[in-house]
Protein backbone atom coordinates (compact mmCIF):
# COMPACT_ATOMS: atom_id res chain seq x y z
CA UNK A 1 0.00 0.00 0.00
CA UNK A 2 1.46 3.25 -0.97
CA UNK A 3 0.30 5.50 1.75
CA UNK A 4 0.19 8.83 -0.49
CA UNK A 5 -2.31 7.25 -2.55
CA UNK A 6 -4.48 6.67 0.47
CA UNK A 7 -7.72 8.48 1.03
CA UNK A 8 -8.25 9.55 4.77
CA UNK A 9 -10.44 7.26 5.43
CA UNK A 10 -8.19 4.03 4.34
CA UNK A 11 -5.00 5.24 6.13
CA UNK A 12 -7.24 5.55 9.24
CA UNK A 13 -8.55 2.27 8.83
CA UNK A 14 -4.95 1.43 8.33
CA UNK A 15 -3.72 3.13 11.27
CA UNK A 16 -6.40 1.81 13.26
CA UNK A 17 -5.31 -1.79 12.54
CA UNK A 18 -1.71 -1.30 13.40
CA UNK A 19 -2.71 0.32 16.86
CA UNK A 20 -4.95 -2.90 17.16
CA UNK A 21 -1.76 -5.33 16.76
CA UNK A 22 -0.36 -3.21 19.39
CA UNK A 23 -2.84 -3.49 21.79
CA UNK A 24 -3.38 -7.08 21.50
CA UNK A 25 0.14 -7.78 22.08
CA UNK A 26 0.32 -5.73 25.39
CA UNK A 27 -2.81 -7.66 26.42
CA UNK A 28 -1.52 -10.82 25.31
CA UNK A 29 1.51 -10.27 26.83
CA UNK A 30 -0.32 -8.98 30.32
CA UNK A 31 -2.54 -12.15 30.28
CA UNK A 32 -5.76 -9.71 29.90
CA UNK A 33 -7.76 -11.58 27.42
CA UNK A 34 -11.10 -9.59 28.24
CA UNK A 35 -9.33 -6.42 27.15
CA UNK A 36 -8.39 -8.12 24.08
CA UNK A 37 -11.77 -9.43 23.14
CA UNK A 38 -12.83 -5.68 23.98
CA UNK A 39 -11.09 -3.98 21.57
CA UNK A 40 -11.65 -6.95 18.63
CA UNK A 41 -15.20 -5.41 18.97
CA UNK A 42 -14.63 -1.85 19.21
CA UNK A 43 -12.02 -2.60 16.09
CA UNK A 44 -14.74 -4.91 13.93
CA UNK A 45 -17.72 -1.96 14.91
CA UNK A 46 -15.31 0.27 13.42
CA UNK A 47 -15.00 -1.50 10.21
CA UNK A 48 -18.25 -2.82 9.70
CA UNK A 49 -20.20 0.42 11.11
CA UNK A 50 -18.02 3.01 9.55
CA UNK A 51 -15.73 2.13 7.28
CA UNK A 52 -17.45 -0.47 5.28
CA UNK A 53 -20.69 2.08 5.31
CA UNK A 54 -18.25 5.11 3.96
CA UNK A 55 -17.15 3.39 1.35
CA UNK A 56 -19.94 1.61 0.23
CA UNK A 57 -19.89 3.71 -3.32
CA UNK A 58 -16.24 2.83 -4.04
CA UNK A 59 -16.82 -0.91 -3.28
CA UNK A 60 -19.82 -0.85 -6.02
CA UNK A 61 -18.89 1.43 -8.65
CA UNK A 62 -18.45 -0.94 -11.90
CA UNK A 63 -14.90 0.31 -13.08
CA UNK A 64 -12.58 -1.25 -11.44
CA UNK A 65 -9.83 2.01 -11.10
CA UNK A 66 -7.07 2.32 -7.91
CA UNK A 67 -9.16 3.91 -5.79
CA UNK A 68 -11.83 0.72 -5.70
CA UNK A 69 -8.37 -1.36 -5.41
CA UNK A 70 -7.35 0.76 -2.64
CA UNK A 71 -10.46 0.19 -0.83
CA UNK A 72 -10.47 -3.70 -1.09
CA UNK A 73 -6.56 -4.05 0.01
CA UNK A 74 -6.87 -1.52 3.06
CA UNK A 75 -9.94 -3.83 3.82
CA UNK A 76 -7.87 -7.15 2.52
CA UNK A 77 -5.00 -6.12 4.95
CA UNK A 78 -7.31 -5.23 8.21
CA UNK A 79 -9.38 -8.82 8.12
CA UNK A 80 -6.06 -10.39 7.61
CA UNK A 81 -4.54 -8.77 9.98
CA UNK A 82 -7.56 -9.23 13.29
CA UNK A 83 -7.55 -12.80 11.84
CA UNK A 84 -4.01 -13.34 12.83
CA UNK A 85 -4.41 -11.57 15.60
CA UNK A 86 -7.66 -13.19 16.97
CA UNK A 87 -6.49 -16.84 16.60
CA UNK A 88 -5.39 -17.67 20.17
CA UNK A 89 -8.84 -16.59 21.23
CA UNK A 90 -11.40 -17.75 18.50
CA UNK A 91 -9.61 -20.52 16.85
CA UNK A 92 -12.24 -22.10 14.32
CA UNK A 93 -13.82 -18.31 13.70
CA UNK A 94 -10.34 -17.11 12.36
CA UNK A 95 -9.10 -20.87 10.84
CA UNK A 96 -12.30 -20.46 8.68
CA UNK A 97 -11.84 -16.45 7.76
CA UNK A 98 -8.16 -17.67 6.82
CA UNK A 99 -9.29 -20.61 4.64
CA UNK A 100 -11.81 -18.67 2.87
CA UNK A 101 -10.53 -15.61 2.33
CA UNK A 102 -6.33 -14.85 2.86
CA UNK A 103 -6.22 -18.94 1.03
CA UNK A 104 -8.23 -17.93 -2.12
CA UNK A 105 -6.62 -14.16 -2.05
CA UNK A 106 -3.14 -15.65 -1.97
CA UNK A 107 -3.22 -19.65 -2.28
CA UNK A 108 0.92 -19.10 -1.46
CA UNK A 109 0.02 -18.00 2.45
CA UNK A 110 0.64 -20.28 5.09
CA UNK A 111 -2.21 -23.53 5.19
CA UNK A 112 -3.57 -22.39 8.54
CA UNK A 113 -3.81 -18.82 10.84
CA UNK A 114 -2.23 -20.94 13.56
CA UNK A 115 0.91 -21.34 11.33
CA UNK A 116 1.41 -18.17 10.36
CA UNK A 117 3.57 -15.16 12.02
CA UNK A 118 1.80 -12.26 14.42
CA UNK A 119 0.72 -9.79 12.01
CA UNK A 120 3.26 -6.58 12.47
CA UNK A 121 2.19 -3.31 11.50
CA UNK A 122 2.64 -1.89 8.49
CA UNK A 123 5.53 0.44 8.29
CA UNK A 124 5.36 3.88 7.20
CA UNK A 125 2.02 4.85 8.20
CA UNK A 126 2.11 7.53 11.04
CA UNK A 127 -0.54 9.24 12.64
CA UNK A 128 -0.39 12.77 11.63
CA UNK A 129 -4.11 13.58 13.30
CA UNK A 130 -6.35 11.35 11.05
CA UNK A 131 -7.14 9.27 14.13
CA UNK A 132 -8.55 12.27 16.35
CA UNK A 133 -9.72 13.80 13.27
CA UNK A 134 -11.85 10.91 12.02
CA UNK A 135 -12.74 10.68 15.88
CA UNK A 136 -14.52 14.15 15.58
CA UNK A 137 -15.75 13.51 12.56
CA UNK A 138 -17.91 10.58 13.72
CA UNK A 139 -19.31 12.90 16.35
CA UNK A 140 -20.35 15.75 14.67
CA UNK A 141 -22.34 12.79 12.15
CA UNK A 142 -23.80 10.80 15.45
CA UNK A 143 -24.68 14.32 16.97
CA UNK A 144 -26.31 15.50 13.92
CA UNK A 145 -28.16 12.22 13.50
CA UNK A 146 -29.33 12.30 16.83
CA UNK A 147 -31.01 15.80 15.98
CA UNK A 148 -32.17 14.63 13.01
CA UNK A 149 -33.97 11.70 15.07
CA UNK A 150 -35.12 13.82 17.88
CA UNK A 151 -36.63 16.16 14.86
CA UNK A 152 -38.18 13.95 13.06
CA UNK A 153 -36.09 14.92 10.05
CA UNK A 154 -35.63 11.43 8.03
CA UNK A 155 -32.11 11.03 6.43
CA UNK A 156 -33.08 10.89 2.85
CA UNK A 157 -34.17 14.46 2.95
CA UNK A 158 -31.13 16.44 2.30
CA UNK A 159 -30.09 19.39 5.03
CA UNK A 160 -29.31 22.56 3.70
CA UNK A 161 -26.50 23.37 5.83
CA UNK A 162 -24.92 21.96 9.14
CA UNK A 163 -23.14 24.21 11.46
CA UNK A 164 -19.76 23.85 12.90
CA UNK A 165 -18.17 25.58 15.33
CA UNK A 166 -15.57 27.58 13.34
CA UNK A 167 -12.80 26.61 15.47
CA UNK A 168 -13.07 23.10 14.47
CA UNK A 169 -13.05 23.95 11.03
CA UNK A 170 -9.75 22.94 10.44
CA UNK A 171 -10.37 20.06 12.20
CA UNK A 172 -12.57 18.66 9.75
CA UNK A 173 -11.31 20.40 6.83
CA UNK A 174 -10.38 17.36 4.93
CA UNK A 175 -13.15 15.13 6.15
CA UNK A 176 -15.83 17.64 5.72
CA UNK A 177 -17.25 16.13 2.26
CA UNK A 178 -17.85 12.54 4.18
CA UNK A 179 -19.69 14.41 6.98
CA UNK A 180 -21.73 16.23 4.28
CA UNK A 181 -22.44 12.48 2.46
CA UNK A 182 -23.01 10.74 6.13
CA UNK A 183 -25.74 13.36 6.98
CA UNK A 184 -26.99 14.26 3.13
């Protein structure tokens, strides 16, 4: 993955996963299984919930142009990676993840999870905010959804404007056209 070719969103997901393998080798290493298991489902929310809903377009658009490429190997490389990760804990989960998806991806990997190496993180990707900016991102869509709700206003009727503080302008700069898609 070249990370200048990276949208936002995939080098968070990316930088997300590599702050995952960290964690769950501190917890590993402390014996603190529970804390692992915690943040496998904080991590797989994050995916499933956010970035798999984000990029929903780029995952269905018929061309099939490095951007939709980009998209499918950041994804590739984080199931991969929480598969590795994961298989002390949920053995037969990750065995068949492995078998039926890093196997048919790349037949050359090792036959099982359980024989391959602890995923490492990928080098070269440092956080340079997109963490705490994709953070504040997500709030300013679950806080505008939750008016939305509480106002009856349904989300396929588009908003005509949503109001930011202007000192977080900055903030979002970069991430303000997937807040404007999120909340239409």
């Amino acid at each position: 993955l070249d990370y200048s070719k990276l949208c936002d969103v995939d080098r968070w997901l990316v930088l997300k996963t590599n702050e995952f393998i960290q964690t769950a080798r501190k917890h590993f290493e402390d014996y603190t299984t529970r804390e692992i298991v915690v943040a496998f489902e904080n991590f797989v929310n994050d995916i499933s919930n956010f970035y798999v809903r984000v990029n929903r377009a780029r995952f269905w658009k018929s061309e099939c142009d490095e951007d939709k490429m980009n998209a499918y190997a950041v994804l590739y490389y984080a199931v991969k990676t929480i598969t590795g990760a994961m298989a002390p804990i949920i053995p037969f989960m990750t065995e068949s993840i492995w078998q039926n998806l890093t196997r048919r991806v790349l037949p050359s990997s090792e036959l099982s999870v359980h024989l391959s190496d602890w995923p490492t993180p990928l080098e070269g990707f440092e956080d340079d905010g997109i963490i705490a900016d994709t953070a504040f991102a997500r709030d300013v869509i679950a806080v505008a959804l939750k008016l939305r709700n509480e106002h009856q206003i349904k989300v396929r009727q588009p908003l005509n404007e949503v109001l930011v503080d202007g000192s977080y302008e900055s903030v979002i700069g970069d991430l303000t056209p997937l807040i404007m898609e999120e909340l239409n």
